[in-house]
Protein backbone atom coordinates (compact mmCIF):
# COMPACT_ATOMS: atom_id res chain seq x y z
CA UNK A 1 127.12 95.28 50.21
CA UNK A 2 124.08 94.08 51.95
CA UNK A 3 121.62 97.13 52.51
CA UNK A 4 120.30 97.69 56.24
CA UNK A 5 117.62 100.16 57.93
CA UNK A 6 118.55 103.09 60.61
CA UNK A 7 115.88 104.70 62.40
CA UNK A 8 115.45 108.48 62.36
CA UNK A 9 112.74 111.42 62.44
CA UNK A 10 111.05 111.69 59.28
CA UNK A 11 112.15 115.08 59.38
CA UNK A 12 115.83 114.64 59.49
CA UNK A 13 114.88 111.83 56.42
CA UNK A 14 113.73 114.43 54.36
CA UNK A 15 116.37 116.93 55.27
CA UNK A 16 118.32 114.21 54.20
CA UNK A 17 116.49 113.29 50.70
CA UNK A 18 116.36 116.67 49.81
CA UNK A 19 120.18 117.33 50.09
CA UNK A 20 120.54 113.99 48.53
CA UNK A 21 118.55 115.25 45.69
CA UNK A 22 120.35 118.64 45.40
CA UNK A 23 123.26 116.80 44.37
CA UNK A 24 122.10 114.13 42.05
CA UNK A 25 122.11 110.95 44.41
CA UNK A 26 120.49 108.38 46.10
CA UNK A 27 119.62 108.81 50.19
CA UNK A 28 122.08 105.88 50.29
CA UNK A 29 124.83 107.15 47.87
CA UNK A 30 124.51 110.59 49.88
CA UNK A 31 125.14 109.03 53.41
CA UNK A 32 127.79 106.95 51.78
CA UNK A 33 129.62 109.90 50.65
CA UNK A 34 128.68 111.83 53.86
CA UNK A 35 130.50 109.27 56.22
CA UNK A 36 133.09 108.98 53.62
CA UNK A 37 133.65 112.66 54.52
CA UNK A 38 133.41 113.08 58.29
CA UNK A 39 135.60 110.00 58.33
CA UNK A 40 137.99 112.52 56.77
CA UNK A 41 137.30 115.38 59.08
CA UNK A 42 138.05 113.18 61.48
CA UNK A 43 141.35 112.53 60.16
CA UNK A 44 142.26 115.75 59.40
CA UNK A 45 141.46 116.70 62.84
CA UNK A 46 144.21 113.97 64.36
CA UNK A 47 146.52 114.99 61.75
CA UNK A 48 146.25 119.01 62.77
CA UNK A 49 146.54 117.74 66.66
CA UNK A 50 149.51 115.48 65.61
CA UNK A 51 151.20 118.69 64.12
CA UNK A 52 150.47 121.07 66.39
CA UNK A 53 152.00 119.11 69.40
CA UNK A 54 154.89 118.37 67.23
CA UNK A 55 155.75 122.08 66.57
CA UNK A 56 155.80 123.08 70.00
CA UNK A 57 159.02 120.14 70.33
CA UNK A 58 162.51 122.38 70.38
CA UNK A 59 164.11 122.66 66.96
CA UNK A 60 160.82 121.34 65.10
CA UNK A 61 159.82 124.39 63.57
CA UNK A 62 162.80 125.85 62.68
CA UNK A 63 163.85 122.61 61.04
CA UNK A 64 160.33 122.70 59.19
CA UNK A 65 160.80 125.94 57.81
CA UNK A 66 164.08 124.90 56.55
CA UNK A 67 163.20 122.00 54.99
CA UNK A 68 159.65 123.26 53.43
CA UNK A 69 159.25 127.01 53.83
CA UNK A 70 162.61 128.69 54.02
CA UNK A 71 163.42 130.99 57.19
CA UNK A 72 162.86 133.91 55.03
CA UNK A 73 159.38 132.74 54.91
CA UNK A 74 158.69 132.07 58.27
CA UNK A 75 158.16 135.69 59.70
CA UNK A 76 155.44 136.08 57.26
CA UNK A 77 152.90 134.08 58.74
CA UNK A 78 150.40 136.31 60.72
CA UNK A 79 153.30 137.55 62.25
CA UNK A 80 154.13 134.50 64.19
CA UNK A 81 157.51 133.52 64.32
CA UNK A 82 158.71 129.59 64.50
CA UNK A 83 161.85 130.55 66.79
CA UNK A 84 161.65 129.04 70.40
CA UNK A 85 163.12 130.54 72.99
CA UNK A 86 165.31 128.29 74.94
């Protein structure tokens, strides 16, 4: 991979360094593994969205528990039961 420049503050590049440094890496290998990261967030994020519109569908969350939590177990979430009224 061919290396490139960014321009920033020289403050945020040695807020940058020094967390870099904290854990044992490079500036480069840090913001490698830092993108690597939000990329995930980011993902995560979709994925939490994704399930959240999903459970509010009829049925979904009843057949959920079923199939992964039990309906025993369902009532013991924070007090928030999965059963939809019609």
């Amino acid at each position: 991979m061919a290396d490139t420049s960014i321009r920033i503050d020289t403050s945020t590049r040695d807020r940058l360094k020094q967390l870099a440094a904290k854990r044992g890496k490079s500036l480069a290998a840090y913001l490698d593994d830092l993108s690597k990261q939000e990329e995930n967030q980011l993902r995560l994020g979709q994925a939490t969205a994704a399930f959240e519109e999903a459970i509010e569908r009829p049925g979904f969350a009843d057949a959920f528990d079923m199939a992964f939590g039990g309906s025993s177990q369902a009532s013991g979430r924070g007090g928030r039961s999965t059963s939809r009224a019609a």
